[in-house]
Each structure stands twice: as C-alpha cells, then as structure tokens.
C-alpha atoms as a PDB file:
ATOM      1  CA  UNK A   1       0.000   0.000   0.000  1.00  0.00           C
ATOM      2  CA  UNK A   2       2.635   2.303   1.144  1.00  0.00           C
ATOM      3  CA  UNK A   3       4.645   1.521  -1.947  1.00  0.00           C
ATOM      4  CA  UNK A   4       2.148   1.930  -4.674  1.00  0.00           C
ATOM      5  CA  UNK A   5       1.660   5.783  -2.927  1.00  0.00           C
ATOM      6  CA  UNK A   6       5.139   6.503  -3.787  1.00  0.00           C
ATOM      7  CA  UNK A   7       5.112   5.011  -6.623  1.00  0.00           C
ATOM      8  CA  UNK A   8       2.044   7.317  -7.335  1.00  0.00           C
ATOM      9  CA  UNK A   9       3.501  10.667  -6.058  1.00  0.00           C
ATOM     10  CA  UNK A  10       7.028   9.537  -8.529  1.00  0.00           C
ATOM     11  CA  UNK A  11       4.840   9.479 -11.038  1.00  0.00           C
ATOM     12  CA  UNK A  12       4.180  12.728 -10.984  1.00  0.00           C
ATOM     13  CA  UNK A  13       6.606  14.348  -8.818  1.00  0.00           C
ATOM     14  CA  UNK A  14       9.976  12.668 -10.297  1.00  0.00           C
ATOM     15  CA  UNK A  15      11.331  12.825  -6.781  1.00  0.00           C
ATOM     16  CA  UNK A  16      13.345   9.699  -6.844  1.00  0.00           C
ATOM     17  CA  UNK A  17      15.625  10.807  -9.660  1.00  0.00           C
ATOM     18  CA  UNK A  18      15.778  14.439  -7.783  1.00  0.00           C
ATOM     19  CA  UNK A  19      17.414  12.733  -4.844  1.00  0.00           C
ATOM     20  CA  UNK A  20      19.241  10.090  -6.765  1.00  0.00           C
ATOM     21  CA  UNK A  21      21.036  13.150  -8.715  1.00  0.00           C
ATOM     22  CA  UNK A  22      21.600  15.512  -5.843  1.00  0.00           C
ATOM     23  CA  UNK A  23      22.217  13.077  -3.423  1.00  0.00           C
ATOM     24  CA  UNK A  24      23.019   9.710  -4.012  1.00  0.00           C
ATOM     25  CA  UNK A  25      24.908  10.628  -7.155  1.00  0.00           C
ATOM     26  CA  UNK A  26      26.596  14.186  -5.602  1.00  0.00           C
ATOM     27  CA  UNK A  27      30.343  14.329  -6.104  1.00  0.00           C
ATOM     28  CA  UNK A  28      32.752  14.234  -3.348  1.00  0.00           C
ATOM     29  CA  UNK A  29      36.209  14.997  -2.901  1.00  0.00           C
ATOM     30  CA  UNK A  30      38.931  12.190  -3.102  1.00  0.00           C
ATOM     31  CA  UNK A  31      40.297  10.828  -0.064  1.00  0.00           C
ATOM     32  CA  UNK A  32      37.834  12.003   2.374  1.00  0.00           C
ATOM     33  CA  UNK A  33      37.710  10.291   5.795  1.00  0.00           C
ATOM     34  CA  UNK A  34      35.546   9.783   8.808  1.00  0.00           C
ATOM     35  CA  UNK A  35      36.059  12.976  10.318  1.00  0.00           C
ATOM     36  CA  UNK A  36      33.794  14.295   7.720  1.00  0.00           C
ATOM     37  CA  UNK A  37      31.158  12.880   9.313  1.00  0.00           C
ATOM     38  CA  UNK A  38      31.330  14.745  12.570  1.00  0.00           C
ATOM     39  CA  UNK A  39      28.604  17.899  10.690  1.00  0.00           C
ATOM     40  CA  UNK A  40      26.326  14.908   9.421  1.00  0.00           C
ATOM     41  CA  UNK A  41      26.549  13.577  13.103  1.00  0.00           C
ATOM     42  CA  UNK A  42      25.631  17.164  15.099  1.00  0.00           C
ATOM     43  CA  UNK A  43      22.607  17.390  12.927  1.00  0.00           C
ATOM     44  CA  UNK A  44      21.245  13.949  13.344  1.00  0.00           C
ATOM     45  CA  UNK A  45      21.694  14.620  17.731  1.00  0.00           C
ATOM     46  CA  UNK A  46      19.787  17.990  16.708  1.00  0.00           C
ATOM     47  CA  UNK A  47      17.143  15.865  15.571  1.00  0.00           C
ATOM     48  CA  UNK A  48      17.250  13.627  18.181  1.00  0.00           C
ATOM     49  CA  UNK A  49      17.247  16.824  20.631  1.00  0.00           C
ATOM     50  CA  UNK A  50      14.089  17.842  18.763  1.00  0.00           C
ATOM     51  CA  UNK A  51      12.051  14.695  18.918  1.00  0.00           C
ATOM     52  CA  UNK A  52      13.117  13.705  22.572  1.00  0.00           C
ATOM     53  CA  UNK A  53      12.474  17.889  23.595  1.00  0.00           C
ATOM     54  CA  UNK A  54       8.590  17.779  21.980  1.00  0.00           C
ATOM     55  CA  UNK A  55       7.671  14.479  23.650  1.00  0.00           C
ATOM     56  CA  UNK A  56       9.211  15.760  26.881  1.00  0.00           C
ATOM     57  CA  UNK A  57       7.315  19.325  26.455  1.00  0.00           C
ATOM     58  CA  UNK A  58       3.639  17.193  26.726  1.00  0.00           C
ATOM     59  CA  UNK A  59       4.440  16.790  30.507  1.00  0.00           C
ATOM     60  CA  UNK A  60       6.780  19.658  31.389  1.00  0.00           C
ATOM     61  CA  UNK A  61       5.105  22.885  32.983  1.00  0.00           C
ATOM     62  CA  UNK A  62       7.397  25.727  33.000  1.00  0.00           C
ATOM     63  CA  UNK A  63       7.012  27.387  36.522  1.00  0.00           C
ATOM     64  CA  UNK A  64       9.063  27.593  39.832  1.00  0.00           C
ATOM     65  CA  UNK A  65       5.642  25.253  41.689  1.00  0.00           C
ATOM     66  CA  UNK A  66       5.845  22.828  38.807  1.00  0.00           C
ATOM     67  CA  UNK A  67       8.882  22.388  37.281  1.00  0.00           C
ATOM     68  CA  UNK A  68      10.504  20.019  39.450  1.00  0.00           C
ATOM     69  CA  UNK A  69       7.355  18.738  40.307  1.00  0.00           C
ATOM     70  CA  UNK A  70       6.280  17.780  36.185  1.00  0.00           C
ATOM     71  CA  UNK A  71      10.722  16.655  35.776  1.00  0.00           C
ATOM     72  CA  UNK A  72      10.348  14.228  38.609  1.00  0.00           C
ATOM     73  CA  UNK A  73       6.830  12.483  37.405  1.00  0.00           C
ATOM     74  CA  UNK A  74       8.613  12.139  33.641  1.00  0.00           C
ATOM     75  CA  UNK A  75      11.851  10.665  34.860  1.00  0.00           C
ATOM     76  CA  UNK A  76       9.814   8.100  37.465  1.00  0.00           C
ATOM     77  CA  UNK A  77       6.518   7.823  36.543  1.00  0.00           C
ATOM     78  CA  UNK A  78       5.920   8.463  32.695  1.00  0.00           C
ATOM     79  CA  UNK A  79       6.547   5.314  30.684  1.00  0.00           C
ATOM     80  CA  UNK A  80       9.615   5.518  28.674  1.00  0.00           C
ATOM     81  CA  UNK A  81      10.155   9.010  30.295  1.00  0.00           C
ATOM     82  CA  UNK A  82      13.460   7.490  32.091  1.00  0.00           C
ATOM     83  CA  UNK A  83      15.300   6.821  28.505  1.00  0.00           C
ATOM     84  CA  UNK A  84      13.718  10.081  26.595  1.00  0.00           C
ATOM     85  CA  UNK A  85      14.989  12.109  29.106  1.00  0.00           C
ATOM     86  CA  UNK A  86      18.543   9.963  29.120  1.00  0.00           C
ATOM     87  CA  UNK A  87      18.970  10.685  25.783  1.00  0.00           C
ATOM     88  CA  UNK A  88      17.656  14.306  25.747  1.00  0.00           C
ATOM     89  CA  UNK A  89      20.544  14.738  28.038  1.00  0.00           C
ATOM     90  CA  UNK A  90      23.124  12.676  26.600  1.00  0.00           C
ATOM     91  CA  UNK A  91      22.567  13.799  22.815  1.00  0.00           C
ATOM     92  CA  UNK A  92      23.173  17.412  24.110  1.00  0.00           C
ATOM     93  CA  UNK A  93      26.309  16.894  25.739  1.00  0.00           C
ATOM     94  CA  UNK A  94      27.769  14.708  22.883  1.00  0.00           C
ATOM     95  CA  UNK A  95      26.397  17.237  20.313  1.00  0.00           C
ATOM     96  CA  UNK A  96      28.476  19.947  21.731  1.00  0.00           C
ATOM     97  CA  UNK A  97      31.395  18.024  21.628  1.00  0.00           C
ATOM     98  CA  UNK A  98      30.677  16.478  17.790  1.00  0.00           C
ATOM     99  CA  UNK A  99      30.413  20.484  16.895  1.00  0.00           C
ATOM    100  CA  UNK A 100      33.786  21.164  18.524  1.00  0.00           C
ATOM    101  CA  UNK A 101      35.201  18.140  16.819  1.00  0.00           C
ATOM    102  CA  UNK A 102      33.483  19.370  13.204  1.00  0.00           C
ATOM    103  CA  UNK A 103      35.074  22.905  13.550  1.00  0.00           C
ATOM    104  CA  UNK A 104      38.245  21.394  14.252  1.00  0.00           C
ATOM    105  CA  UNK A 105      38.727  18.895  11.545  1.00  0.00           C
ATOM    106  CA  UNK A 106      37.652  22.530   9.182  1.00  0.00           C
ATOM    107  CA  UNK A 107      40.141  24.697  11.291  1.00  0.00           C
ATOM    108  CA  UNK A 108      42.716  21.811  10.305  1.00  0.00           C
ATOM    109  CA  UNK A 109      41.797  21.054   7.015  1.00  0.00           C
ATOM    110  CA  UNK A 110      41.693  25.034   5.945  1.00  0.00           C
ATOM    111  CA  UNK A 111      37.884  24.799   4.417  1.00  0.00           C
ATOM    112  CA  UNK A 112      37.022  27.773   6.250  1.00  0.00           C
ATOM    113  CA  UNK A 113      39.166  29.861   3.904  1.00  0.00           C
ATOM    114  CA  UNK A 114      38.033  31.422   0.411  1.00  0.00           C
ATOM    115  CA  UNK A 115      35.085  31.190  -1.108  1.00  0.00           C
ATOM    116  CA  UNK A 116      33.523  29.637   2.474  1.00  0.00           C
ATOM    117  CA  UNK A 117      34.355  32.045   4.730  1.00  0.00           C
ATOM    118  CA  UNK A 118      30.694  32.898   5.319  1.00  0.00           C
ATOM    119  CA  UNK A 119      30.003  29.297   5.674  1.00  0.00           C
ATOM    120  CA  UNK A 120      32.830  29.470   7.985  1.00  0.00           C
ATOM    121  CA  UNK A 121      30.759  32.410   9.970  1.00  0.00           C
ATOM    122  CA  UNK A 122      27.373  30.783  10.354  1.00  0.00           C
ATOM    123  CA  UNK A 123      29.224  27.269  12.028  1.00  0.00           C
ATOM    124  CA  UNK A 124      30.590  29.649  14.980  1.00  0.00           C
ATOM    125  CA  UNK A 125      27.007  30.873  15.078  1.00  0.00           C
ATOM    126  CA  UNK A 126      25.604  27.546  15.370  1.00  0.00           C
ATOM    127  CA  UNK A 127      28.600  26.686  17.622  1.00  0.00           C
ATOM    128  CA  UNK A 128      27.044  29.923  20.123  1.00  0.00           C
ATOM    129  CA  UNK A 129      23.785  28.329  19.522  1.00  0.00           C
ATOM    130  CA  UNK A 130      24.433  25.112  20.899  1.00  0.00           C
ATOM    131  CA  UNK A 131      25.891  26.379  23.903  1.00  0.00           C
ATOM    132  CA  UNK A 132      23.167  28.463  24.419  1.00  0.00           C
ATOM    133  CA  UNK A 133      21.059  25.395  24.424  1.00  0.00           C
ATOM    134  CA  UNK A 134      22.707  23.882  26.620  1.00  0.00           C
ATOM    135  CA  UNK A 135      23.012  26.927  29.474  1.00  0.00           C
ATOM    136  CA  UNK A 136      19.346  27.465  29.088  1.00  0.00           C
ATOM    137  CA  UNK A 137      17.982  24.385  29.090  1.00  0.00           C
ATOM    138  CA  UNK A 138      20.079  23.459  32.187  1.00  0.00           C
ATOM    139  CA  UNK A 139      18.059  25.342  34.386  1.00  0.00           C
ATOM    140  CA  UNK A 140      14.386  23.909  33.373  1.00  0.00           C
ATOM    141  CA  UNK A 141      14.528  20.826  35.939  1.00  0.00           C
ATOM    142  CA  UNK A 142      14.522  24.133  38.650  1.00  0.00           C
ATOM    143  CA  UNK A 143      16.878  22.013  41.092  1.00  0.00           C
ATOM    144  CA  UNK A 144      19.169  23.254  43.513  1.00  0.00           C
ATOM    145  CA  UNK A 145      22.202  22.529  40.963  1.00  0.00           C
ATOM    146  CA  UNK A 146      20.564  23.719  38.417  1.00  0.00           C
ATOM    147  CA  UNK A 147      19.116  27.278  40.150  1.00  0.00           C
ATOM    148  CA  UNK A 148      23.083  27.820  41.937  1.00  0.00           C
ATOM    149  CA  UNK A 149      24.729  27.113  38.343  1.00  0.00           C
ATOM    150  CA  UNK A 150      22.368  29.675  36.388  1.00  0.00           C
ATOM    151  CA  UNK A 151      23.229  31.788  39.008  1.00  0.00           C
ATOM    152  CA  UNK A 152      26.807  32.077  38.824  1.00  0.00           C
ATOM    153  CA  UNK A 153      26.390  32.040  34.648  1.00  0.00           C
ATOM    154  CA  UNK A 154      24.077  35.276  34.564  1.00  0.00           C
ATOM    155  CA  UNK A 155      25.799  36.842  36.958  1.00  0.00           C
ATOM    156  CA  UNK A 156      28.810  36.460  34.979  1.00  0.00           C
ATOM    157  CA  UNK A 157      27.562  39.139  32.511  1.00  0.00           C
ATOM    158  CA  UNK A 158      27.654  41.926  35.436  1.00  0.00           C
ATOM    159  CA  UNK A 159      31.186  42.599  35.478  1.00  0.00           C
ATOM    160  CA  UNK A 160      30.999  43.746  31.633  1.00  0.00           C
ATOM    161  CA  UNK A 161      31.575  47.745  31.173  1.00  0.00           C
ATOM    162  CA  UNK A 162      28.343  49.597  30.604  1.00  0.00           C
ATOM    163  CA  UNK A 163      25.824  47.239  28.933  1.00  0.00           C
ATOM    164  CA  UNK A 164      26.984  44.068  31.745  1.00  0.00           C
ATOM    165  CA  UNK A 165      23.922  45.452  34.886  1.00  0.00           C
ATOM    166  CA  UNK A 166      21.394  45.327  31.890  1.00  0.00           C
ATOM    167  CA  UNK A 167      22.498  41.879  30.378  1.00  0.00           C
ATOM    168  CA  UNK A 168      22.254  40.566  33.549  1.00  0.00           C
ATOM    169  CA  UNK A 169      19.271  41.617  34.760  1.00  0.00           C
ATOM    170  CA  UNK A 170      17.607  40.842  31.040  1.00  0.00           C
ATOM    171  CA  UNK A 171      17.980  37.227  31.681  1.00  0.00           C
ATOM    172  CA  UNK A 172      17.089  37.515  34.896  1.00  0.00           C
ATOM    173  CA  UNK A 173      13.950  39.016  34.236  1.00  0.00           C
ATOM    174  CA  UNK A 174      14.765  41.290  37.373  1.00  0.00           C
ATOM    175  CA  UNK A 175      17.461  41.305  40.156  1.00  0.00           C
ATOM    176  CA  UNK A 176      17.170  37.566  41.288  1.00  0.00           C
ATOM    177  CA  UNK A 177      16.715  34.223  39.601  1.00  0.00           C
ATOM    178  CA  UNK A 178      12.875  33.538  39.598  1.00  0.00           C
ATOM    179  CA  UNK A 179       9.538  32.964  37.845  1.00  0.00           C
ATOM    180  CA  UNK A 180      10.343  35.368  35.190  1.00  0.00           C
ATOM    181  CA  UNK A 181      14.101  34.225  34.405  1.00  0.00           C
ATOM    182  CA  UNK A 182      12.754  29.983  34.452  1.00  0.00           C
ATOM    183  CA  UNK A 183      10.183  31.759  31.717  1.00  0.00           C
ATOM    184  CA  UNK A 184      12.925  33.312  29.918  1.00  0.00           C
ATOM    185  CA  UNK A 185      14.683  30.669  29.473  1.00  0.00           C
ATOM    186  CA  UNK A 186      12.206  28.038  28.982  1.00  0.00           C
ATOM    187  CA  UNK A 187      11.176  30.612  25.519  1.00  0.00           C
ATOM    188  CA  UNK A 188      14.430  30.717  24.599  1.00  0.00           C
ATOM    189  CA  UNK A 189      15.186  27.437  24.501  1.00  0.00           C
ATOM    190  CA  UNK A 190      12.485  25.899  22.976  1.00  0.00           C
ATOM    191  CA  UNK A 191      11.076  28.930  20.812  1.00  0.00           C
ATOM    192  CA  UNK A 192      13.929  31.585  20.206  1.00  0.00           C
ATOM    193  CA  UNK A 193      17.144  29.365  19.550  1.00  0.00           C
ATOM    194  CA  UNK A 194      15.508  26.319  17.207  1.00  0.00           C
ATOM    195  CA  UNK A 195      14.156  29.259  15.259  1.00  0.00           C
ATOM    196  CA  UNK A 196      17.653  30.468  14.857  1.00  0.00           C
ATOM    197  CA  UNK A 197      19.017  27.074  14.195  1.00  0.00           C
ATOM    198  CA  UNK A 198      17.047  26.373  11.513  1.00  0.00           C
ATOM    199  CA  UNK A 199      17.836  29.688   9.735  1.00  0.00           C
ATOM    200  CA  UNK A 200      21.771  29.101  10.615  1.00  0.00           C
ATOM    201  CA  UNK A 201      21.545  25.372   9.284  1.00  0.00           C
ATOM    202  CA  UNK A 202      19.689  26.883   5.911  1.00  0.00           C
ATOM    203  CA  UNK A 203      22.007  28.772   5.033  1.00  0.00           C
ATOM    204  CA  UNK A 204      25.225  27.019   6.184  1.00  0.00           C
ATOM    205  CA  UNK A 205      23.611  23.492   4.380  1.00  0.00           C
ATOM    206  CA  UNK A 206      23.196  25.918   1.041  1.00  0.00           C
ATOM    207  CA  UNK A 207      26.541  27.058   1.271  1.00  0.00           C
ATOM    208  CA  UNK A 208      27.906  23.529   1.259  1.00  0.00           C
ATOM    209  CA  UNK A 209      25.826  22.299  -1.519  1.00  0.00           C
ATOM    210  CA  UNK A 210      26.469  25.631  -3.507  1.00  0.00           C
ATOM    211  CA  UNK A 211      30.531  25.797  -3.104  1.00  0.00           C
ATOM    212  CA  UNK A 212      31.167  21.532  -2.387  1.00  0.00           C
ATOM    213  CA  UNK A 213      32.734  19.767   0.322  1.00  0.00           C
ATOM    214  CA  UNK A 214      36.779  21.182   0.885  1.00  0.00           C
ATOM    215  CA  UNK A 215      38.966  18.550  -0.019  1.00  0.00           C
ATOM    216  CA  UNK A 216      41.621  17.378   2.430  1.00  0.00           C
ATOM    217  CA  UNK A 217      44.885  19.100   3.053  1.00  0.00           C
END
C-alpha cells in the first residue's frame, strides 16, 4: 500500500531521480575520511534533541511550583520518560562536543578559507547556539544545581563595562533568579534558539551544496 503511494507521487513528482542526482549521485572529494562525518553527526543529535524535547514538552510545565514537580513524574513515573529524558541529556552533551570536533577537523583542514568564509561564519554561530542550548535548558529541571549554576552564569555578565547590569538583569527578568528568568529561558530554549538554528543550518547546508565539500589538506 505504502509503496504503490510513492510510486504514485514519482509518477508525478519525479522525486526519486531528484534525490538520486543531488544526493546519491553528488560528487565528493577524493580521499575524504571519517572525520567528515562529525557535521552529518551534530545534525542527526539535533534531531534527536528535537524529537526527545517535543515528547518531553507534553508533561513539562514551566514554573518555579511545577517544574521540578512535572521533571520528577517524567523521569519516574511516565513510561519511557526514564530513557527520553537519558537521551535528551546525553545527545546534548555529545552534540556539543561532535560540533567542537566538526570545527576542528575545518580549522585543520583550511575549508574555512576562500570562497567559504561565510560558511565558515554561520558554524561559529551555530557553535554559540548550541551552547546556548545547553546553558538554558540546564536550568528547566529548577533544582538546587541547576538554580546555583544559572546563578553564577548570569551573573557572569555583570562585570561587563556599561551594557553588563542590563544583560544581567535581562535574563534575569529582574534582580534575582525567579519565575520570570525559568520563563525566559524556557522561551528561549524551545522557541527563540531552534528558530535560529534552523535559519543558521539553511544557510550554512546551502553554502555547502552551492561551493562543495573542501577537499583534504
């Protein structure tokens, strides 16, 4: 049934010699190795991140009575909310590394130079965006480790000339960590920075198929 649909829609679409001939069929340098693989790998944990961050935002209630309260009941009570969670949190923290590893092998290889300096430019973007998912989405579970470490982090901003007092106090959502700053946070990590990932990942996947992959050194 499922086959005779596609089948259908290739009919009429052509779609499966579209991705045969960009895809399956794109050239590649000569001589390219597994560290190649470390962009291909962040974006399939950014997926993962995705799925595992939806299913876990059917339970979660972003507030300093509930937080804890709705983190608890999916980690012990929700079926399967022990592993989502697991690999919510695991994904993130090996994502962050696979990005460090991916702008490293570039760094090495020199494929940030001309003509993908821009492309260059959006990957520390994305490489700010990922850390900012990570600081913000540390403080959801509203624990004591979690309220003391967001703390220290937007505090941090304070001792910066001028503009520091404001930063601060713009993530706090006033002059202490609270109901407003677990809202903050909670938007910007599930609304504000996927919108910007998505428009970062556009344009830095364009890039790539528009100039190529860099060969190696």
């Amino acid at each position: 049934m499922f086959g005779r649909l596609i089948e259908v829609f290739d009919r009429r679409l052509g779609f499966r010699e579209e991705f045969k001939r960009n895809v399956l069929d794109h050239p590649v340098p000569p001589r390219i190795n597994l560290t190649y693989c470390f962009g291909g790998i962040t974006f399939l944990l950014y997926l993962l991140l995705a799925v595992t961050g939806v299913a876990m935002l059917f339970f979660y209630v972003p507030s300093i009575d509930h937080a804890f309260v709705t983190v608890e009941y999916i980690t012990f009570d929700l079926p399967l909310g022990n592993p989502i969670r697991a690999i919510h949190h695991w994904s993130a923290n090996i994502m962050i590394t696979a990005v460090f590893l991916h702008m490293l092998r570039v760094y090495v290889y020199g494929a940030y130079k001309n003509p993908r300096e821009f492309n260059w430019v959006t990957g520390v973007f994305l490489f700010g965006i990922t850390l900012a998912f990570g600081f913000t989405g540390y403080l959801l579970p509203w624990d004591q480790k979690a309220y003391w470490a967001t703390k220290v982090g937007v505090l941090m901003p304070k001792s910066l000339p001028v503009a520091g007092p404001f930063l601060s106090q713009l993530l706090m959502g006033g002059d202490d960590l609270g109901a407003l700053t677990l809202s903050r946070f909670f938007a910007i990590h599930v609304a504000v920075l996927p919108i910007l990932t998505v428009i970062f990942l556009a344009g830095h996947f364009w890039m790539i198929r528009r100039l190529g992959i860099s060969k190696p050194l």
